[in-house]
Each structure stands twice: as structure tokens, then as C-alpha cells.
PDB file of N, CA and C in Angstrom:
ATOM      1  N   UNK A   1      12.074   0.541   6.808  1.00  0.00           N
ATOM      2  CA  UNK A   1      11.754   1.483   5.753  1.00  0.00           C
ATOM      3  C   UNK A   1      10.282   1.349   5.390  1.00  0.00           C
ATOM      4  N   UNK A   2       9.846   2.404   5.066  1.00  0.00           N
ATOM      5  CA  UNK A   2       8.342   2.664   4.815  1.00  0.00           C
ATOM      6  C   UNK A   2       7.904   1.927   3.555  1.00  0.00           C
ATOM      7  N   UNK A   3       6.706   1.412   3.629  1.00  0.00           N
ATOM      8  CA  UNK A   3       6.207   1.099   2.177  1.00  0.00           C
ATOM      9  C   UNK A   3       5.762   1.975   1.165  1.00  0.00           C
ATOM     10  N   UNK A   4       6.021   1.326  -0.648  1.00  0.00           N
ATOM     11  CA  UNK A   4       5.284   2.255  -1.381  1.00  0.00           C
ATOM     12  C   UNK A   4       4.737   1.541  -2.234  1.00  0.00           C
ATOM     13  N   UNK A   5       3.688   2.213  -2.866  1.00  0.00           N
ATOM     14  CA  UNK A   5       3.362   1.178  -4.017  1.00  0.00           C
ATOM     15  C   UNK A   5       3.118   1.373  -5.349  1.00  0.00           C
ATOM     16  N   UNK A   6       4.098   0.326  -6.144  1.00  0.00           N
ATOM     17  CA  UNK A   6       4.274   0.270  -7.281  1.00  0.00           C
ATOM     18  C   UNK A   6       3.580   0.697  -8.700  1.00  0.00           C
ATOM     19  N   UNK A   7       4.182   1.180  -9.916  1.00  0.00           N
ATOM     20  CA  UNK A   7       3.358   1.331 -10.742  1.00  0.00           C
ATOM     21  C   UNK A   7       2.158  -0.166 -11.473  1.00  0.00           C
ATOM     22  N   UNK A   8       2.618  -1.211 -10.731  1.00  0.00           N
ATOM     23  CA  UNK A   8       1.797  -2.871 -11.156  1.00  0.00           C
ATOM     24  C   UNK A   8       0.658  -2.700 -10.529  1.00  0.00           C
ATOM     25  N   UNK A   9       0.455  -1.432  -9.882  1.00  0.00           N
ATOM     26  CA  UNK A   9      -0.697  -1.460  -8.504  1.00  0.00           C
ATOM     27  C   UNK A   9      -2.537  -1.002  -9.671  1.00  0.00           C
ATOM     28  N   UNK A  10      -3.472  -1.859  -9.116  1.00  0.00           N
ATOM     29  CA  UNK A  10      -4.269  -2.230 -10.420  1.00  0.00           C
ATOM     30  C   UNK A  10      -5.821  -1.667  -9.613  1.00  0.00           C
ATOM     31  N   UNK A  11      -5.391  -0.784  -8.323  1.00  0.00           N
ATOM     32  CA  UNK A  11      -6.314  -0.250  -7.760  1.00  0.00           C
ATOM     33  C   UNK A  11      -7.547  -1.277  -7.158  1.00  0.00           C
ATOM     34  N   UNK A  12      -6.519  -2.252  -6.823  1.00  0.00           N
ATOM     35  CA  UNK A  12      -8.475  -2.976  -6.687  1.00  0.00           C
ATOM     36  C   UNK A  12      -8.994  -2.805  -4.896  1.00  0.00           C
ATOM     37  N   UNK A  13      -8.009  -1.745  -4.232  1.00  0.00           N
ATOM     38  CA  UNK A  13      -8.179  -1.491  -3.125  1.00  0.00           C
ATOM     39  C   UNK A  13      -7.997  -2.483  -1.583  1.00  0.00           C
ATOM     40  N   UNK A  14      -7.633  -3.441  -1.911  1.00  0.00           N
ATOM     41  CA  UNK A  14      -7.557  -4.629  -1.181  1.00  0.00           C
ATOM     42  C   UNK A  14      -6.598  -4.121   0.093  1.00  0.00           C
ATOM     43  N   UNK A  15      -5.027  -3.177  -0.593  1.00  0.00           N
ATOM     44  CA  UNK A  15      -4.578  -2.921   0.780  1.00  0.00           C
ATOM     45  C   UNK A  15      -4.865  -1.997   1.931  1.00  0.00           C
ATOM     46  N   UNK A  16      -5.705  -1.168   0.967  1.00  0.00           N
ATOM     47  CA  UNK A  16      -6.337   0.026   2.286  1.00  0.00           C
ATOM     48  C   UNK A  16      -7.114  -0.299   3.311  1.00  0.00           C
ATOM     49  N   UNK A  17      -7.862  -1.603   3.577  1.00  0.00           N
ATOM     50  CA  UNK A  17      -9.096  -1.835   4.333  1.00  0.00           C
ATOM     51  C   UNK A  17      -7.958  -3.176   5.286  1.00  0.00           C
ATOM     52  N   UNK A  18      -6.683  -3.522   4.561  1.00  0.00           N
ATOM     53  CA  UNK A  18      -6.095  -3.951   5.666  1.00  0.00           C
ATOM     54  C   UNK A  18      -5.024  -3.241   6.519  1.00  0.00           C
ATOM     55  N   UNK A  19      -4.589  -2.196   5.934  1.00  0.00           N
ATOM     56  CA  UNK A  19      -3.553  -1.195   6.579  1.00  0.00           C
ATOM     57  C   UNK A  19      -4.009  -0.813   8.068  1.00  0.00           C
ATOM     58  N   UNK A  20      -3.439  -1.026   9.157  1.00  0.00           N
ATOM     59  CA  UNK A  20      -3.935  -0.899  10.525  1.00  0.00           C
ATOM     60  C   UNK A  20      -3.370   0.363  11.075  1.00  0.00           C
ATOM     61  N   UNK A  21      -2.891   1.337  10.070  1.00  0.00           N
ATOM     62  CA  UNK A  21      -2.890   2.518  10.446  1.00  0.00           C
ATOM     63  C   UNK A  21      -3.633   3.663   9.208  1.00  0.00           C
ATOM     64  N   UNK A  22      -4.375   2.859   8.561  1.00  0.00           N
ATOM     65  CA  UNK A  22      -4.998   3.368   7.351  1.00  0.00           C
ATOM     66  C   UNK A  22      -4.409   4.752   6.714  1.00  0.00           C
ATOM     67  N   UNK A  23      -2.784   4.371   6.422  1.00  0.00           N
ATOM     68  CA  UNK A  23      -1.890   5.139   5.721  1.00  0.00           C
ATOM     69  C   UNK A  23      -2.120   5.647   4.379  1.00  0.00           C
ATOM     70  N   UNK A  24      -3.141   4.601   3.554  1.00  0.00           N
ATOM     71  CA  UNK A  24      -2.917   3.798   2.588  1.00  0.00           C
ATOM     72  C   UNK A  24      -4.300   4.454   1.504  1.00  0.00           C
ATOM     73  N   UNK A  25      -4.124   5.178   0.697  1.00  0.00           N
ATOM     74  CA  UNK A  25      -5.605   6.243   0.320  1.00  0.00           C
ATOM     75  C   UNK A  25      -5.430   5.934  -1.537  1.00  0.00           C
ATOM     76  N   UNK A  26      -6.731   6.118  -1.934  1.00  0.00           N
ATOM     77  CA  UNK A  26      -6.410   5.777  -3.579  1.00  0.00           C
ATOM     78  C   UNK A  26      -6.142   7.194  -3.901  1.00  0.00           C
ATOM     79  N   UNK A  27      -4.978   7.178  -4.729  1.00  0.00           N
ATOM     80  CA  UNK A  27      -4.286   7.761  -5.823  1.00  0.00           C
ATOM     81  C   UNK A  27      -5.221   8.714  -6.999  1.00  0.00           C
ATOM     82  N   UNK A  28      -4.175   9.553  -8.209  1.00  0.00           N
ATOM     83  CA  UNK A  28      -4.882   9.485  -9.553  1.00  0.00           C
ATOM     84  C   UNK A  28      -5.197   8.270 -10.215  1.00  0.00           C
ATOM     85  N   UNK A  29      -3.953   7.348 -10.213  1.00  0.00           N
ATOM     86  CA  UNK A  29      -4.011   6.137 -11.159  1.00  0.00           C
ATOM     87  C   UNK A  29      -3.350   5.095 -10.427  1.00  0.00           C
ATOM     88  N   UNK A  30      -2.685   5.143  -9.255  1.00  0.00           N
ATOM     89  CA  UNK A  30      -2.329   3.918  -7.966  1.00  0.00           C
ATOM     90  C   UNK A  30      -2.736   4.610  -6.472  1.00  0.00           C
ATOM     91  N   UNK A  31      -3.191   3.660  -5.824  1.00  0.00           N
ATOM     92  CA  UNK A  31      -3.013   3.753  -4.302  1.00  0.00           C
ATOM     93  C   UNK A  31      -1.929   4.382  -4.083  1.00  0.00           C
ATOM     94  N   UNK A  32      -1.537   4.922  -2.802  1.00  0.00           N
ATOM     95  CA  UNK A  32      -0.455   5.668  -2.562  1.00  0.00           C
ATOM     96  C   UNK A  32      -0.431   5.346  -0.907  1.00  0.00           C
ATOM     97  N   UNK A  33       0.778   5.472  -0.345  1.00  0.00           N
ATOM     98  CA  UNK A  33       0.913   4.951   1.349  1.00  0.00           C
ATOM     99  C   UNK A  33       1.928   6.426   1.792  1.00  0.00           C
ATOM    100  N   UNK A  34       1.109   6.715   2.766  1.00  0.00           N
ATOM    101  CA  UNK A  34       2.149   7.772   4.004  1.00  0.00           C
ATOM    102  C   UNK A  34       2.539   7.729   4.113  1.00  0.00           C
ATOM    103  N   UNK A  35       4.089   7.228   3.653  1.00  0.00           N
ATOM    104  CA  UNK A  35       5.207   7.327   4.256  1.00  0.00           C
ATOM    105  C   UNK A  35       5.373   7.464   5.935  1.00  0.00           C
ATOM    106  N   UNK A  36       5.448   8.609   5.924  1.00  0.00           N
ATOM    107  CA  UNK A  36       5.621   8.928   7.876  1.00  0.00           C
ATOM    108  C   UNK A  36       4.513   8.186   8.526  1.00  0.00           C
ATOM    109  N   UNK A  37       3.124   7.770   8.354  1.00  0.00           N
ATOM    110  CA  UNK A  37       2.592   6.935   8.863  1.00  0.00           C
ATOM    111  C   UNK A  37       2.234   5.499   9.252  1.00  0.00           C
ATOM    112  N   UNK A  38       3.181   5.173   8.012  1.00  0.00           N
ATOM    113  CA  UNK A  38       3.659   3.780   7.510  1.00  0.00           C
ATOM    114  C   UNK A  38       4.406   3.387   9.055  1.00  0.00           C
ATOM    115  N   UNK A  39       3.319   2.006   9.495  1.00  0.00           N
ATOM    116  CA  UNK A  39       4.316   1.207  10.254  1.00  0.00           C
ATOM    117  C   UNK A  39       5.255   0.230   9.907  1.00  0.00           C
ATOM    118  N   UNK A  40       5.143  -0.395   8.760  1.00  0.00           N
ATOM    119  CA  UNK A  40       5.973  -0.988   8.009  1.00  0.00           C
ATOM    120  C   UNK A  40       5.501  -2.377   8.320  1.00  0.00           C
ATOM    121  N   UNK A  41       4.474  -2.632   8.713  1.00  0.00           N
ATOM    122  CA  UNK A  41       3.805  -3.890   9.146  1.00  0.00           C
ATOM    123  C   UNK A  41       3.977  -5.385   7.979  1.00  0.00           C
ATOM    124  N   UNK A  42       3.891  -4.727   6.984  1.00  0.00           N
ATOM    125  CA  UNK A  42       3.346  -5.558   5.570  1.00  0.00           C
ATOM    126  C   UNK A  42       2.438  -6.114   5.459  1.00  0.00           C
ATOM    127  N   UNK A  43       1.214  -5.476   6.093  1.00  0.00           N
ATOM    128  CA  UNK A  43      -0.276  -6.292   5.752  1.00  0.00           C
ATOM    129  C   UNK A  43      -0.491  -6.105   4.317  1.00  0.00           C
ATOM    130  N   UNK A  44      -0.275  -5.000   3.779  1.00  0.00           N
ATOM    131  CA  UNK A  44      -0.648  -4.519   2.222  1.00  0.00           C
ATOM    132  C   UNK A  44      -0.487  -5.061   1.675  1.00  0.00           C
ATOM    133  N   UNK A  45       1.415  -5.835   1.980  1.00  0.00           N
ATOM    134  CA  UNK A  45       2.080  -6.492   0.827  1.00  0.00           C
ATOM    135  C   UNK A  45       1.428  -8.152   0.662  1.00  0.00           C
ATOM    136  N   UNK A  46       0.751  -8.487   1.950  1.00  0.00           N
ATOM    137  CA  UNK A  46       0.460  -9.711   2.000  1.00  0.00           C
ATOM    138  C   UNK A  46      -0.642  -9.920   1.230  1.00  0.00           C
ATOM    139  N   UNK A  47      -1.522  -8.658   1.132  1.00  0.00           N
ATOM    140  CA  UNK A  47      -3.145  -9.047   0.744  1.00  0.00           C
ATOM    141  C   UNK A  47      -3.031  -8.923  -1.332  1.00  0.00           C
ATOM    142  N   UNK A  48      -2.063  -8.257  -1.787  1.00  0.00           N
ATOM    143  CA  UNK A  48      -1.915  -7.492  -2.696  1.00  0.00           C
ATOM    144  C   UNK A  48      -1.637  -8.517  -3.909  1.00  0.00           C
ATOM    145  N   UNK A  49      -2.630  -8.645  -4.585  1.00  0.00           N
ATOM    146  CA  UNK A  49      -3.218  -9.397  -5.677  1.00  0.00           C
ATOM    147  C   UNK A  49      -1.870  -9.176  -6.879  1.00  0.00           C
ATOM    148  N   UNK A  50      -0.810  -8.435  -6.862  1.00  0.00           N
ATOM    149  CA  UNK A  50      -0.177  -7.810  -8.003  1.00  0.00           C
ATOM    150  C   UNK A  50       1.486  -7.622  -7.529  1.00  0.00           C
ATOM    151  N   UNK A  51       1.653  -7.444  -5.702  1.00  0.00           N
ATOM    152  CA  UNK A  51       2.626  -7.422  -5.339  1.00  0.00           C
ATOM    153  C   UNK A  51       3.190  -5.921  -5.498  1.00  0.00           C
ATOM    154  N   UNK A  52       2.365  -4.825  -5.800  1.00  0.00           N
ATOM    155  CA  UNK A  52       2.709  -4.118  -5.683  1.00  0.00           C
ATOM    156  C   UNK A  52       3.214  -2.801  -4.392  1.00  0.00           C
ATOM    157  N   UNK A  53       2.854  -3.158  -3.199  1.00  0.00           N
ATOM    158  CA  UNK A  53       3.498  -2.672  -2.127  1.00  0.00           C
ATOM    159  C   UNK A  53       5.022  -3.181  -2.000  1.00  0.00           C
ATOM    160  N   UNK A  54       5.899  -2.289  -1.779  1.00  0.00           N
ATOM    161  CA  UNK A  54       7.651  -2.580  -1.726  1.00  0.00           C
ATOM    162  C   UNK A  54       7.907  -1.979  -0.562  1.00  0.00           C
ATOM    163  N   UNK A  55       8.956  -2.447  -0.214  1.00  0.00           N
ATOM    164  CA  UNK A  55       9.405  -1.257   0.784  1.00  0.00           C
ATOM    165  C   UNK A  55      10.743  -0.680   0.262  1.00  0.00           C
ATOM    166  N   UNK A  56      10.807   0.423   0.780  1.00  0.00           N
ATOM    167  CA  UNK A  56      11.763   1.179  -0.059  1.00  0.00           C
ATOM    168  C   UNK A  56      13.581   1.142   0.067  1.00  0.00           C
TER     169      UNK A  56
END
């Protein structure tokens, strides 16, 4: 299942520059991930200061 990320998400951009399919784009007020482009890798979730990448 694809990742998404949470309303805890504090924008500090950390998972977009590790996403290796650069799914992963800033938001109004959170980052947001592609769904359909999502490999489901969990680099995001690893780098993510707040834990806000889930998978769904």
C-alpha cells in the first residue's frame, strides 16, 4: 500500500529529496505523496523527523 502523509507533517521537507521516485511535492500546509507513483519503499518514513509518512 502506498504512502501518505500525516497531518504531524511539519514541512521541513526532508522526505522529498529522499523519495527515489520523487512522488513526494510540498502541499498547502503538508507534503503530499502520489499515490500511483508511490513505490512504497519507506525512505520518507525513515528520514521523517515527526513520523509522519504512513502507509495506508
Amino acid at each position: 500500500m502506498a504512502y501518505f502523509i500525516n497531518e504531524s507533517c511539519i514541512s521541513c521537507g526532508a522526505c522529498e529529496s529522499e523519495c527515489p521516485v520523487s512522488c513526494i511535492a510540498a502541499g498547502d500546509s503538508v507534503y503530499v505523496i502520489d499515490a500511483d507513483a508511490c513505490i512504497e519503499c519507506g525512505a520518507c518514513a525513515n528520514v521523517c523527523p515527526v513520523d509522519a509518512p504512513q502507509q495506508q
